[in-house]
PDB file of N, CA and C in Angstrom:
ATOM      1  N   UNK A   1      45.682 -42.263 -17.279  1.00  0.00           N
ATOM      2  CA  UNK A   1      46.718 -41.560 -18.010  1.00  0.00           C
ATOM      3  C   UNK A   1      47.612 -42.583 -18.716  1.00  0.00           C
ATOM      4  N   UNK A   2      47.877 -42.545 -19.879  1.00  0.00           N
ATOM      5  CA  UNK A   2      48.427 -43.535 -20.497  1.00  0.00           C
ATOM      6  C   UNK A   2      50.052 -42.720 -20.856  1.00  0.00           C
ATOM      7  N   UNK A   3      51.074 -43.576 -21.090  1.00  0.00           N
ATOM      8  CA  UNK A   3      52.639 -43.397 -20.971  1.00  0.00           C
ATOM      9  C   UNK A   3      52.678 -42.957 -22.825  1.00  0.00           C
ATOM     10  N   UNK A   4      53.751 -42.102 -23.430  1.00  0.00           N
ATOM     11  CA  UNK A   4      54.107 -42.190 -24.204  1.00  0.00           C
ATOM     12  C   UNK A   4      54.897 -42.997 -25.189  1.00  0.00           C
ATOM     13  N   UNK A   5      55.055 -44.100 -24.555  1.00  0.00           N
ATOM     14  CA  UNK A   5      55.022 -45.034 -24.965  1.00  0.00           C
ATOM     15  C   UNK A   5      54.044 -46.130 -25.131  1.00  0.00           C
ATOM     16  N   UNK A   6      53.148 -46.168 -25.061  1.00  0.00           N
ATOM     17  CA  UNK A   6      51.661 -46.509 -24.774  1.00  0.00           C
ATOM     18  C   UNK A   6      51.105 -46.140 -26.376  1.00  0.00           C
ATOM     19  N   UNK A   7      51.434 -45.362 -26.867  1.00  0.00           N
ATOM     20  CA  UNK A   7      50.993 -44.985 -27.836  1.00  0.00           C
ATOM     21  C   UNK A   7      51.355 -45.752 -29.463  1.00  0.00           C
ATOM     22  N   UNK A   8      50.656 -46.114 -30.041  1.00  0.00           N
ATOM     23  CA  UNK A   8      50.787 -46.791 -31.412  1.00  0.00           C
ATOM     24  C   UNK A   8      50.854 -45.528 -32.805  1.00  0.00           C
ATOM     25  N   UNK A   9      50.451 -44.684 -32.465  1.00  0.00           N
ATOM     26  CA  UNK A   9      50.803 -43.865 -33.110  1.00  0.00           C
ATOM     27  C   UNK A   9      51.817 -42.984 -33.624  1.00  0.00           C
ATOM     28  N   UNK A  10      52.461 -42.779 -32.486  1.00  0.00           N
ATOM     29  CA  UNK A  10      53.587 -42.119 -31.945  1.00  0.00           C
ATOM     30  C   UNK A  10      54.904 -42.327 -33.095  1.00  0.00           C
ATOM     31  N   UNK A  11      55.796 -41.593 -32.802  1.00  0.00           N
ATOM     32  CA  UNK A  11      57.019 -41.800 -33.827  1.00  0.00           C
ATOM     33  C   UNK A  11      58.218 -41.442 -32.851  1.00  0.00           C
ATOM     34  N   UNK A  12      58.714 -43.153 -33.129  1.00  0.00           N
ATOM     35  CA  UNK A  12      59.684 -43.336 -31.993  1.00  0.00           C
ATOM     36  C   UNK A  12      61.048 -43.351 -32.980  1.00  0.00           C
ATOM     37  N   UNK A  13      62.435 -43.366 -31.955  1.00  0.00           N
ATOM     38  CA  UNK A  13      63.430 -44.010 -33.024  1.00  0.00           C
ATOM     39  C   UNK A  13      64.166 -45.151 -32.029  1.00  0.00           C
ATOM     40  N   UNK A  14      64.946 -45.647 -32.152  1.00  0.00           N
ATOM     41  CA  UNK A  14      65.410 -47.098 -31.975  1.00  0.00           C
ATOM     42  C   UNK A  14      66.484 -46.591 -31.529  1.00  0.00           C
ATOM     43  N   UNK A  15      67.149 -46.752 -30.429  1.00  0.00           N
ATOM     44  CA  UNK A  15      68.501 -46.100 -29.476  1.00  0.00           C
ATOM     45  C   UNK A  15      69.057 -47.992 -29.768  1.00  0.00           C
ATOM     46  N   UNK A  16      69.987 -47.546 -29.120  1.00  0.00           N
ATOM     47  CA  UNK A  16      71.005 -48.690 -28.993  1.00  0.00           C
ATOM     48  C   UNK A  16      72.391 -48.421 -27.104  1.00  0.00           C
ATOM     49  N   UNK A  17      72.469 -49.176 -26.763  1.00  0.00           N
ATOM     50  CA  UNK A  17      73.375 -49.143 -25.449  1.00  0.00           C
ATOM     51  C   UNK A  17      74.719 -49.213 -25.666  1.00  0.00           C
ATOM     52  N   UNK A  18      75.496 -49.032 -24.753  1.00  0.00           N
ATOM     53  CA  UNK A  18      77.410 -49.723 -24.920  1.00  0.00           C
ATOM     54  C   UNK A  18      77.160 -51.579 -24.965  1.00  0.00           C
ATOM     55  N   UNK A  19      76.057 -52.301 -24.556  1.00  0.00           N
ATOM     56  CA  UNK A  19      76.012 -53.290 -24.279  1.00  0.00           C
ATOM     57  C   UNK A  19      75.508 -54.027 -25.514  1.00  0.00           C
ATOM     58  N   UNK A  20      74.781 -53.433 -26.505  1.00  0.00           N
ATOM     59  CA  UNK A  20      74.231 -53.699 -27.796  1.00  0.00           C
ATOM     60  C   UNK A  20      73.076 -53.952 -27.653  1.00  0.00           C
ATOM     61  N   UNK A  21      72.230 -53.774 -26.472  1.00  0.00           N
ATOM     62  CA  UNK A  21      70.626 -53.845 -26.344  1.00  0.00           C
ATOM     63  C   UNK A  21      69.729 -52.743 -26.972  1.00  0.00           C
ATOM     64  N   UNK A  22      68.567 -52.997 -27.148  1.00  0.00           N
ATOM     65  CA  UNK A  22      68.040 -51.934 -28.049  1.00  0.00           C
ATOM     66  C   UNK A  22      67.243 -51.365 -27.365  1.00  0.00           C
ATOM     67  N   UNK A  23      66.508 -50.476 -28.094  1.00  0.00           N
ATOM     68  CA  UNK A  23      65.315 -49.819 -26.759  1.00  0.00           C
ATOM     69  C   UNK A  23      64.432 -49.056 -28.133  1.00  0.00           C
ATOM     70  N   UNK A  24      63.079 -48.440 -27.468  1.00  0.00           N
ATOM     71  CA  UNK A  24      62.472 -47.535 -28.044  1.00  0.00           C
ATOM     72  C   UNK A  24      62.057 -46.512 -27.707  1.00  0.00           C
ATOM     73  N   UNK A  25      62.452 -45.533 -27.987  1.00  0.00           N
ATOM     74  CA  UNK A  25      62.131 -44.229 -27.532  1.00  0.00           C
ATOM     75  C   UNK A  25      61.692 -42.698 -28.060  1.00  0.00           C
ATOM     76  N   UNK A  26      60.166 -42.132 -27.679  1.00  0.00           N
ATOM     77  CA  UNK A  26      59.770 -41.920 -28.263  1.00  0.00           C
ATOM     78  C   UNK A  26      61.147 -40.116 -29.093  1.00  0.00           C
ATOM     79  N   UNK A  27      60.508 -40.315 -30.043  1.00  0.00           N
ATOM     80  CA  UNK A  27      61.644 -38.797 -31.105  1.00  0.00           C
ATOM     81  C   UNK A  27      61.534 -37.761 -30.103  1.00  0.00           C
ATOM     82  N   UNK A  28      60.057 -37.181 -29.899  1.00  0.00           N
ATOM     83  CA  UNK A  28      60.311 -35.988 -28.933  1.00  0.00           C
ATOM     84  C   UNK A  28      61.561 -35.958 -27.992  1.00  0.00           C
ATOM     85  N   UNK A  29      61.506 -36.668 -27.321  1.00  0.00           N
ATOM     86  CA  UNK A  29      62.322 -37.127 -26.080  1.00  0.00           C
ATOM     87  C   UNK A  29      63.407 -37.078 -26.228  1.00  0.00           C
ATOM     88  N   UNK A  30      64.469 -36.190 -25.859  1.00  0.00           N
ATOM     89  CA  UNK A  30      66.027 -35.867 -25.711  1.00  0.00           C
ATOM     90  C   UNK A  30      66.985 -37.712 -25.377  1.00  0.00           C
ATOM     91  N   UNK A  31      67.508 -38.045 -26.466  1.00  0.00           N
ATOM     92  CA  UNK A  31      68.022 -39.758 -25.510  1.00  0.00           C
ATOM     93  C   UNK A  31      68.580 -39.209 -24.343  1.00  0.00           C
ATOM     94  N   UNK A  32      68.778 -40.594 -23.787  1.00  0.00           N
ATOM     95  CA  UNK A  32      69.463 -40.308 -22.371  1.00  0.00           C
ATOM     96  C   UNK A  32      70.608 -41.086 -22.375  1.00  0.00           C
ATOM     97  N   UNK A  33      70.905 -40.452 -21.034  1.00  0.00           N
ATOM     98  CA  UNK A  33      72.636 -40.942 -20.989  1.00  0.00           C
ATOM     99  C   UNK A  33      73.030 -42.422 -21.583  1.00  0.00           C
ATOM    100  N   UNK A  34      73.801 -42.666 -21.612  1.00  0.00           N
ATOM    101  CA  UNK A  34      74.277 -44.137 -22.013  1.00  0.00           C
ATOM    102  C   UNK A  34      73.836 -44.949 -23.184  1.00  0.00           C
ATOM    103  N   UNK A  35      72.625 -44.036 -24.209  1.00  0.00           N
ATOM    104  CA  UNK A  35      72.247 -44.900 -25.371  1.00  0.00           C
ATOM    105  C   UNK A  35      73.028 -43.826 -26.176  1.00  0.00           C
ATOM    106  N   UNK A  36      72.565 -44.825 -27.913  1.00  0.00           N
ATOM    107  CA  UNK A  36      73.014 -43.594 -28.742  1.00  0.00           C
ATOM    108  C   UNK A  36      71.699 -44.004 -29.491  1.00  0.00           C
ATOM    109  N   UNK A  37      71.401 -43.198 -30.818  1.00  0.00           N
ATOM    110  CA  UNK A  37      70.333 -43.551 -31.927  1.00  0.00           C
ATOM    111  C   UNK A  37      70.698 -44.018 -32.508  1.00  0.00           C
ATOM    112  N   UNK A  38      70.137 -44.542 -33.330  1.00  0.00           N
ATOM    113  CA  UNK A  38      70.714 -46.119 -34.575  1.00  0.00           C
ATOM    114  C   UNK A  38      70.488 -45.346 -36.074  1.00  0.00           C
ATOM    115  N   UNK A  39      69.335 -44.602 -36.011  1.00  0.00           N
ATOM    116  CA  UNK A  39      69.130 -43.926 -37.107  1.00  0.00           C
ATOM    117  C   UNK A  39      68.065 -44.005 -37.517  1.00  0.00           C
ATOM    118  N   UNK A  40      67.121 -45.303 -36.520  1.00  0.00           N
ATOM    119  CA  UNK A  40      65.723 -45.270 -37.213  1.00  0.00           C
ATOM    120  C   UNK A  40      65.178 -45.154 -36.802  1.00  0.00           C
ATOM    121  N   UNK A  41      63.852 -44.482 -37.176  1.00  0.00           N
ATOM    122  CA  UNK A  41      62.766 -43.570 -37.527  1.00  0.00           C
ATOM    123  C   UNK A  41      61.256 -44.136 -37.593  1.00  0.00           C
ATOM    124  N   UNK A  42      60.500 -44.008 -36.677  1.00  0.00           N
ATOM    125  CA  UNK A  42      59.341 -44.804 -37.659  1.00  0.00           C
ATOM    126  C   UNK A  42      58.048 -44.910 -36.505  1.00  0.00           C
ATOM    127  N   UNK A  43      57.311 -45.478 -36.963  1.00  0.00           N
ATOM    128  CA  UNK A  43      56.064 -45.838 -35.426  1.00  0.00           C
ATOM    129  C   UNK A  43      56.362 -47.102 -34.820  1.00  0.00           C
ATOM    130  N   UNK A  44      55.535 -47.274 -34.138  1.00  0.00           N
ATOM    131  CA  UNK A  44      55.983 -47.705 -33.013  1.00  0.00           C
ATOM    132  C   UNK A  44      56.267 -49.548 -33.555  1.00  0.00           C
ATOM    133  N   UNK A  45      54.958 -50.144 -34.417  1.00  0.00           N
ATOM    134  CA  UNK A  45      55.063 -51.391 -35.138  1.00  0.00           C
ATOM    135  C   UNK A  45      56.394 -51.288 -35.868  1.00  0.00           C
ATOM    136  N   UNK A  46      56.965 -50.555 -36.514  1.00  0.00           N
ATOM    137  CA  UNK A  46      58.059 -50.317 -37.493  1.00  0.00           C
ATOM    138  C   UNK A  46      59.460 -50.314 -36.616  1.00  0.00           C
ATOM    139  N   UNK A  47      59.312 -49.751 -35.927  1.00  0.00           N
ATOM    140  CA  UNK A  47      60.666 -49.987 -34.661  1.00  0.00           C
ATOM    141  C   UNK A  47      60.713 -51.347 -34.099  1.00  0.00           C
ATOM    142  N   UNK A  48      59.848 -52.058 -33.675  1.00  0.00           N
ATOM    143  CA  UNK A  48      59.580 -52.988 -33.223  1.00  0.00           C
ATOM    144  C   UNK A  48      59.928 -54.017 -33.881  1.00  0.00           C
ATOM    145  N   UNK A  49      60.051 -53.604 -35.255  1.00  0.00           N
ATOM    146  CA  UNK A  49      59.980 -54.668 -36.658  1.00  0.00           C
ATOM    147  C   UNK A  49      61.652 -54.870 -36.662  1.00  0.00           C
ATOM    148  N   UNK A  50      62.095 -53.643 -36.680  1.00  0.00           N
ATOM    149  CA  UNK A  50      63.705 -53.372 -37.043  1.00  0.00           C
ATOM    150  C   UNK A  50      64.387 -54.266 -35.795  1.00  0.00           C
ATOM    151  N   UNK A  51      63.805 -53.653 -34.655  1.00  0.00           N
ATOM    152  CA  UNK A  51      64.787 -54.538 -33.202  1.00  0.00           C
ATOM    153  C   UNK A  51      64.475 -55.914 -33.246  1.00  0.00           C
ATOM    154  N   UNK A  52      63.444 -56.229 -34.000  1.00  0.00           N
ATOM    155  CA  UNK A  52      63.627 -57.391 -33.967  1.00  0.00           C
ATOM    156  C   UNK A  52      64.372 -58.414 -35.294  1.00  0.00           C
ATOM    157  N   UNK A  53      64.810 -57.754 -36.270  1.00  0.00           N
ATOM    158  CA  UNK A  53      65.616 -57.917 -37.156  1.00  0.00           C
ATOM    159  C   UNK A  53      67.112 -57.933 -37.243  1.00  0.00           C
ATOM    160  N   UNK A  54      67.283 -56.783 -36.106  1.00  0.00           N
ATOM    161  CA  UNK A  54      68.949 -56.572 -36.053  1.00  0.00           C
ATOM    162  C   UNK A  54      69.529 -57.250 -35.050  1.00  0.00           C
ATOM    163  N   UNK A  55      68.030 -57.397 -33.548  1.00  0.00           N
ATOM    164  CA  UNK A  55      68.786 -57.705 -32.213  1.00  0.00           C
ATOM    165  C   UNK A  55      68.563 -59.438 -32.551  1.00  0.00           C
ATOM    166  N   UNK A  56      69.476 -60.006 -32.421  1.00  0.00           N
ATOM    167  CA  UNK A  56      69.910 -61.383 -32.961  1.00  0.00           C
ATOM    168  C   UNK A  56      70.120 -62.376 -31.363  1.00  0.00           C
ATOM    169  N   UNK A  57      71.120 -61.575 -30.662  1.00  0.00           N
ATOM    170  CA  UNK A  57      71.283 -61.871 -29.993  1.00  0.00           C
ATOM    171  C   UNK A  57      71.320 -61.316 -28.360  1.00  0.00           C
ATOM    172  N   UNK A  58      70.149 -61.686 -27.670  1.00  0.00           N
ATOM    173  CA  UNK A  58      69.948 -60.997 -26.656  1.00  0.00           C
ATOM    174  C   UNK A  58      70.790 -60.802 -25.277  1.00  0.00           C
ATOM    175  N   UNK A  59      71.678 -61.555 -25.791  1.00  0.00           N
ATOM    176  CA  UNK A  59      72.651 -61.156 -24.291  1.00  0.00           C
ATOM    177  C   UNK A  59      73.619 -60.163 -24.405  1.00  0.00           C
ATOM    178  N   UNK A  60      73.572 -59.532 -23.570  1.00  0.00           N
ATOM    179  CA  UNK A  60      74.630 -58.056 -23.366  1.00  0.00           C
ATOM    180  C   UNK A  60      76.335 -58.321 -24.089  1.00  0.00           C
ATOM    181  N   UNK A  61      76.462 -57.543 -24.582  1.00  0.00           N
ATOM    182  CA  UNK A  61      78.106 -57.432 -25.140  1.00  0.00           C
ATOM    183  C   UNK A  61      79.201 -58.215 -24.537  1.00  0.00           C
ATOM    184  N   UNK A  62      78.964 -57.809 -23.068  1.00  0.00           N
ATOM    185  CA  UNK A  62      80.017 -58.163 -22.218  1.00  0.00           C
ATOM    186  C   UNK A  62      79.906 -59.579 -22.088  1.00  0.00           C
ATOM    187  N   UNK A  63      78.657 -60.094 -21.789  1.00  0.00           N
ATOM    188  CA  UNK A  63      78.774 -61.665 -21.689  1.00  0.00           C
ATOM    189  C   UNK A  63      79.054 -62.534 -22.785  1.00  0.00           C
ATOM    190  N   UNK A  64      78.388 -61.622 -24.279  1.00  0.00           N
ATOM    191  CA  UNK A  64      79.164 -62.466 -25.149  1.00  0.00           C
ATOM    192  C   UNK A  64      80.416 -62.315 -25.465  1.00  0.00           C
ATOM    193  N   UNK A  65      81.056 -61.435 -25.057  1.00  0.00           N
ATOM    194  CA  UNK A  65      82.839 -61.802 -24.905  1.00  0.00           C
ATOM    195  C   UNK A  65      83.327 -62.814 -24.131  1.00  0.00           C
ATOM    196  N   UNK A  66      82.883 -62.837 -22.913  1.00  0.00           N
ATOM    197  CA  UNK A  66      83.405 -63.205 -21.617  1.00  0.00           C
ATOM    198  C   UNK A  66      83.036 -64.935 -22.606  1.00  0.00           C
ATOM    199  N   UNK A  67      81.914 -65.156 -22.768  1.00  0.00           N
ATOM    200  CA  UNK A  67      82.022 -66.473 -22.920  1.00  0.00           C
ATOM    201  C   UNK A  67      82.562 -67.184 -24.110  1.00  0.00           C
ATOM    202  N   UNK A  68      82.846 -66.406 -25.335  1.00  0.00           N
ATOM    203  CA  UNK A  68      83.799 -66.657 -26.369  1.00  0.00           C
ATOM    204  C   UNK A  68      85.211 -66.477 -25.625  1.00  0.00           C
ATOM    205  N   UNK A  69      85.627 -65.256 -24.837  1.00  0.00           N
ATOM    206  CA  UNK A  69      87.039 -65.804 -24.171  1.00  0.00           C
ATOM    207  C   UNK A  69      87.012 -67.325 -23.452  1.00  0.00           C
ATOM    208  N   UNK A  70      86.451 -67.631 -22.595  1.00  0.00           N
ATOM    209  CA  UNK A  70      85.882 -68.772 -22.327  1.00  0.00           C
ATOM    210  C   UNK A  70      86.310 -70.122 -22.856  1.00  0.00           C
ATOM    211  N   UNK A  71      85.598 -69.845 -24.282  1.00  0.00           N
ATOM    212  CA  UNK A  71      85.661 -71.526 -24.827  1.00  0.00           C
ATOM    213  C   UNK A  71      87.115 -71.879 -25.690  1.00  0.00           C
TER     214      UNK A  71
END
């Protein structure tokens, strides 16, 4: 049995967290608590394309505050 996410076909959209991490998840699928949608739309290579265009920086929100308060 393969996951719906498993699928290359599929048409996912690109959520986003309070933390600024990204995710993919497929459209059918109601988001869940704590993400929101970003707005995009697309298969699964095409999402993949975008998070990796926008997400720059992979550490969570909070730590990149904490360590700009920091320096």
């Amino acid at each position: 049995m393969t996951s719906c996410f498993d699928r290359e076909d599929g048409v996912f959209r690109v959520l986003i967290n309070h933390e600024e991490q990204y995710s993919l998840w497929p459209e059918w699928k109601a988001v869940p608590g704590g993400w929101r949608d970003t707005g995009f739309l697309g298969d699964k290579k095409a999402c993949l394309s975008y998070i990796e265009d926008v997400w720059i920086d992979m550490r969570p929100l909070s730590l990149r505050q904490f360590m700009d308060n920091a320096s």
